[in-house]
N, C-alpha and C. Protein backbone atom coordinates (compact mmCIF):
# COMPACT_ATOMS: atom_id res chain seq x y z
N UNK A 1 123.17 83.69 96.58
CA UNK A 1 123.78 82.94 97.64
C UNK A 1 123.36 83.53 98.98
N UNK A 2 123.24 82.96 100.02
CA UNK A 2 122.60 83.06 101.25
C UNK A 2 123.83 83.00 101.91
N UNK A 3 124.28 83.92 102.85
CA UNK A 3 125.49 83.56 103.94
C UNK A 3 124.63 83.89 105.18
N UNK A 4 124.88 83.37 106.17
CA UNK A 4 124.88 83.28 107.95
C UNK A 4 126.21 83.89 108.41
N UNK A 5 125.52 85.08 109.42
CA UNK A 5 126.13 86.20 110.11
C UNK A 5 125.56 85.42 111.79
N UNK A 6 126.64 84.38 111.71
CA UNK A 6 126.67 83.88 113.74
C UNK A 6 126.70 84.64 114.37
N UNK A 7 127.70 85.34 114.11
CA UNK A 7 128.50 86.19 115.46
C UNK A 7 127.80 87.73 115.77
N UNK A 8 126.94 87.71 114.72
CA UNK A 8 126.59 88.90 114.54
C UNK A 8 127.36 90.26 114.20
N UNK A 9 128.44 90.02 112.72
CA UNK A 9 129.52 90.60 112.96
C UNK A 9 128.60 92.40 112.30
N UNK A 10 127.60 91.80 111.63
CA UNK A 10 126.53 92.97 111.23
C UNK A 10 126.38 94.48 111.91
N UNK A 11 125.85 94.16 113.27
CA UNK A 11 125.74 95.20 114.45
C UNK A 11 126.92 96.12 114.61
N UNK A 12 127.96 94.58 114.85
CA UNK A 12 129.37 96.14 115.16
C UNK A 12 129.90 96.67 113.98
N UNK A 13 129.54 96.15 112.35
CA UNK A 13 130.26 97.05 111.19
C UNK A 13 129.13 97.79 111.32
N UNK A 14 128.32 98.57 111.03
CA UNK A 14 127.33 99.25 111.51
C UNK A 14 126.87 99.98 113.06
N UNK A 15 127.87 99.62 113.92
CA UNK A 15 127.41 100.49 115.13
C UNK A 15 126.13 100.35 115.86
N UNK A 16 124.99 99.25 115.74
CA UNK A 16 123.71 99.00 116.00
C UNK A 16 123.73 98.05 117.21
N UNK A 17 122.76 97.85 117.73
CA UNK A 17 122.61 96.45 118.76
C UNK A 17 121.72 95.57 118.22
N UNK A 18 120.79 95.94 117.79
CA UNK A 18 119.61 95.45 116.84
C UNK A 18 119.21 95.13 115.79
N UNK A 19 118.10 94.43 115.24
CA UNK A 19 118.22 94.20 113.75
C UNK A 19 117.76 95.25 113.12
N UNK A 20 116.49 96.29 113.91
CA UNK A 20 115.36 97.11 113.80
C UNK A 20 116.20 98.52 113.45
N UNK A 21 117.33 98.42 114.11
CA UNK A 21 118.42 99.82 113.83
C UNK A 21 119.40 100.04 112.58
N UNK A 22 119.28 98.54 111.97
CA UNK A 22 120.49 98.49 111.16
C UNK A 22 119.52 99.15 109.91
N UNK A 23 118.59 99.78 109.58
CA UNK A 23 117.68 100.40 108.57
C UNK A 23 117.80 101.96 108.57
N UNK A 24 117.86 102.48 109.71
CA UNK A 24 118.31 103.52 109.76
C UNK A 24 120.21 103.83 109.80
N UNK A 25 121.04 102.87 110.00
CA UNK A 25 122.51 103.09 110.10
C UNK A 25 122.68 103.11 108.78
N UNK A 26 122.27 102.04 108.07
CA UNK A 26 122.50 101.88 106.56
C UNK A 26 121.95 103.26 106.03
N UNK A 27 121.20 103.20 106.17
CA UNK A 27 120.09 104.72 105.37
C UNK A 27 121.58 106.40 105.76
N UNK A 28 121.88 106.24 106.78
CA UNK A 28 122.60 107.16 106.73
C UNK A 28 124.24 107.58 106.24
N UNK A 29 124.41 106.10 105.45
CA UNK A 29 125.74 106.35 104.96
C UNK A 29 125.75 106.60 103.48
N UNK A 30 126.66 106.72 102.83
CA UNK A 30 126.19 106.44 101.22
C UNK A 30 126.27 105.04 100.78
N UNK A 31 125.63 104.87 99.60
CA UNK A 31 124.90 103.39 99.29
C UNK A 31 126.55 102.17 98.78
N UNK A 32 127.40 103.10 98.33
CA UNK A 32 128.35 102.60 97.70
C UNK A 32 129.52 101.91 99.00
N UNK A 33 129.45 102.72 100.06
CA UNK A 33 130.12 102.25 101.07
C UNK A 33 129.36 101.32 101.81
N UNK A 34 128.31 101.22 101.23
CA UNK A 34 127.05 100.50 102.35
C UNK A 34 127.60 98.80 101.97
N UNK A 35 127.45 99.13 100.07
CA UNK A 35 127.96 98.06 99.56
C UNK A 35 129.00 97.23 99.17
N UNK A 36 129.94 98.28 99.94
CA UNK A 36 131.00 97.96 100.07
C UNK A 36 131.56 96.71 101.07
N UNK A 37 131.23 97.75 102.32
CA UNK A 37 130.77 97.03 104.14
C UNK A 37 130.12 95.02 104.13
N UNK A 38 129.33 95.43 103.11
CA UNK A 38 128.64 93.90 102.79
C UNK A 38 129.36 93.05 102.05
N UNK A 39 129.60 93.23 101.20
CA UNK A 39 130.94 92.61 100.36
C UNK A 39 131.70 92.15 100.83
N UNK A 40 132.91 92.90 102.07
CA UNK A 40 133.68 92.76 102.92
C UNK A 40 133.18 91.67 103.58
N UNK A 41 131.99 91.82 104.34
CA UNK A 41 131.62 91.17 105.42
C UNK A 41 131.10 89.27 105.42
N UNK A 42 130.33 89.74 103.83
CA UNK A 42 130.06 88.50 102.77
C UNK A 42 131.32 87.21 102.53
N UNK A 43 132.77 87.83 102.72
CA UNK A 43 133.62 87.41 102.15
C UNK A 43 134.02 86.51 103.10
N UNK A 44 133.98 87.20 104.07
CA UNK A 44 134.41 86.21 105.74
C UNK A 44 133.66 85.17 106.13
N UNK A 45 132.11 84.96 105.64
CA UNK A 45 131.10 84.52 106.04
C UNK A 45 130.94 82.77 105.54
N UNK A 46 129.82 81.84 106.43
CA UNK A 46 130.06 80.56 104.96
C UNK A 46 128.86 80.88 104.59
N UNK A 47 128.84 80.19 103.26
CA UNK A 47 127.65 80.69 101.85
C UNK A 47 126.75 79.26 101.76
N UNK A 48 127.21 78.64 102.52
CA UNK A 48 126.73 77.00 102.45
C UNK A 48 125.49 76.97 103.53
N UNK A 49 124.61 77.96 103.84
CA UNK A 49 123.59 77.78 104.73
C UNK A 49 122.42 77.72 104.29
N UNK A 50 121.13 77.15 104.44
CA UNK A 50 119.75 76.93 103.92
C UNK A 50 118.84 78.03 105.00
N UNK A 51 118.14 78.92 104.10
CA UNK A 51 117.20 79.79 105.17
C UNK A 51 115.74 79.50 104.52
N UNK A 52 115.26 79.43 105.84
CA UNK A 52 113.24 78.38 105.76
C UNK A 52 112.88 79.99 105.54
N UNK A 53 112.77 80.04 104.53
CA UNK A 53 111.59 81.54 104.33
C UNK A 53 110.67 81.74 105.30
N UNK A 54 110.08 80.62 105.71
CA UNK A 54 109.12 80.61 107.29
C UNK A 54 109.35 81.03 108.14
N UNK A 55 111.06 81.14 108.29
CA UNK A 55 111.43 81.19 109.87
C UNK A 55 111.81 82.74 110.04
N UNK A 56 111.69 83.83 108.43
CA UNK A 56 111.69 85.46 108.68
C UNK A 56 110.99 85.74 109.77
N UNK A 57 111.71 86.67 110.12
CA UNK A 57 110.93 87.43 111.42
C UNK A 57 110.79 88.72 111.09
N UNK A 58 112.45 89.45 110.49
CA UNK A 58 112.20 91.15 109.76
C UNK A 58 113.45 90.82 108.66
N UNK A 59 112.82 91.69 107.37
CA UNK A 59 114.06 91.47 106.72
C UNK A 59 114.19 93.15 105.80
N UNK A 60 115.36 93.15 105.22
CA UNK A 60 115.36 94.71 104.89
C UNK A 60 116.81 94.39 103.53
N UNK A 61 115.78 95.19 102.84
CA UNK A 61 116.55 95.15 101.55
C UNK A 61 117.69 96.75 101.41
N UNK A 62 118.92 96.15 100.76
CA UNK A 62 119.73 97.07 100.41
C UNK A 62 120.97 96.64 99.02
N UNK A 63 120.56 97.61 98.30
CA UNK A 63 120.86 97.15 96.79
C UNK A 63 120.70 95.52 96.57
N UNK A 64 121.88 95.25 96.37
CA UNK A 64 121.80 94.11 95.76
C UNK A 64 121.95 92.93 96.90
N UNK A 65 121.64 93.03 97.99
CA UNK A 65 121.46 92.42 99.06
C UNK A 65 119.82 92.35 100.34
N UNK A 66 119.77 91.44 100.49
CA UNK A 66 118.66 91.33 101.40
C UNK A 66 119.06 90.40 103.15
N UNK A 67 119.02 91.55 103.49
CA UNK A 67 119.40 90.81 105.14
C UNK A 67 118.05 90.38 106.11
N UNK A 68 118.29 89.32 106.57
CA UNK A 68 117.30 88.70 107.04
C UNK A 68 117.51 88.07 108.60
N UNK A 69 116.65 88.21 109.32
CA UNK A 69 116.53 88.30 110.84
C UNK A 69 115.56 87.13 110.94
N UNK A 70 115.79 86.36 110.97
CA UNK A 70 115.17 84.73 111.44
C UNK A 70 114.67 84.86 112.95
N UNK A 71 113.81 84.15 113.00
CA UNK A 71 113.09 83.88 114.62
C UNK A 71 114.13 83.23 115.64
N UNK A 72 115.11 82.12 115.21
CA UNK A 72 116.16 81.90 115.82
C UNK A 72 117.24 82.96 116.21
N UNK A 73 116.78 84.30 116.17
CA UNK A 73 118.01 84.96 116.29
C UNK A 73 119.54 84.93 115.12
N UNK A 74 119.01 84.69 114.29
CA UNK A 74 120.10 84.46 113.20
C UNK A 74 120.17 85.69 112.35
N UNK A 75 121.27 85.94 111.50
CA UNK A 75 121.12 87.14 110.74
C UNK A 75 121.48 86.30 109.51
N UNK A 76 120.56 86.14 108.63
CA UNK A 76 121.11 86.07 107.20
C UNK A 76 121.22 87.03 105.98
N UNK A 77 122.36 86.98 105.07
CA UNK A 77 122.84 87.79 104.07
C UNK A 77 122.61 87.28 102.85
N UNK A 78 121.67 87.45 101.85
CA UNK A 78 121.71 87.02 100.77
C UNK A 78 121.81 88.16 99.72
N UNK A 79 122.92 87.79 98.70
CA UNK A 79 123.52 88.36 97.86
C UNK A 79 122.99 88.00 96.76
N UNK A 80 122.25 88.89 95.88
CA UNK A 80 120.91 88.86 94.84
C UNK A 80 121.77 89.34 93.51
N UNK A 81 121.94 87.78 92.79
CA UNK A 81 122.81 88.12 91.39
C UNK A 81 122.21 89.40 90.65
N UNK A 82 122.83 89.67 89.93
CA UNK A 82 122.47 90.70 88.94
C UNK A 82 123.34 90.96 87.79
N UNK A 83 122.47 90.00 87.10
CA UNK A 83 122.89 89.83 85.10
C UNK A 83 123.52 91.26 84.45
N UNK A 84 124.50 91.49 84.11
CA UNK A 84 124.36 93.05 83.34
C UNK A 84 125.12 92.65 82.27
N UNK A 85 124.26 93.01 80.95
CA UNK A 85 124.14 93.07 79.60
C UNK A 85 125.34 93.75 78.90
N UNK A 86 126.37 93.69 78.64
CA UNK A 86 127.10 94.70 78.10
C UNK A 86 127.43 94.82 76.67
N UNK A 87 126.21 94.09 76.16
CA UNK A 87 126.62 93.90 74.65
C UNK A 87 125.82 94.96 74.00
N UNK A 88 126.10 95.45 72.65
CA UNK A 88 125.58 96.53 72.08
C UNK A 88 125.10 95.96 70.50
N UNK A 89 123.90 96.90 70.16
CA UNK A 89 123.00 96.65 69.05
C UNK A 89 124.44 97.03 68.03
N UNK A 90 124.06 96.08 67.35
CA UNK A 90 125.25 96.53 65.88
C UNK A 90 124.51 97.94 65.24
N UNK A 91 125.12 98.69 64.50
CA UNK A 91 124.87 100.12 63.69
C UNK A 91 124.19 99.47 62.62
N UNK A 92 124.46 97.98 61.42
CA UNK A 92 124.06 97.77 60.25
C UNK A 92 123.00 96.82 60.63
């Protein structure tokens, strides 16, 4: 799912002005609070937006998320499923 960050609420949970800074803010926290922060932020957001792969300008991956900086000045959040298996081989 793809969400749109209008307001740019990105910068101020992170402390950044920029898109170019939010790589190093992330990098310096631990990954679990990182993914936490996104989750949170994901939740507030609408999920109903279409992003033109064309229109990337910088984008930067973090776990299970990829944030993306459009030429319009837009910040998009896409939240990258991830299948996990929890079934186990029988013993017989």
């Amino acid at each position: 799912m793809i969400y749109l960050d209008e307001n740019k609420e990105i910068y101020s949970l992170f402390k950044v002005n920029i898109f170019s800074e939010l790589d190093n803010a992330i990098s310096s926290i631990a990954p679990s609070l990182c993914e936490y922060y996104l989750y949170n932020l994901i939740s507030s957001l609408n999920n109903n937006d279409v992003l033109n792969k064309s229109n990337i300008q910088e984008s930067l991956n973090v776990d299970n998320f990829t944030l993306y900086f459009a030429y319009d000045n837009n910040i998009y959040i896409e939240l990258i499923k991830v299948e996990e298996d929890y079934s186990t081989s029988s013993l017989w």
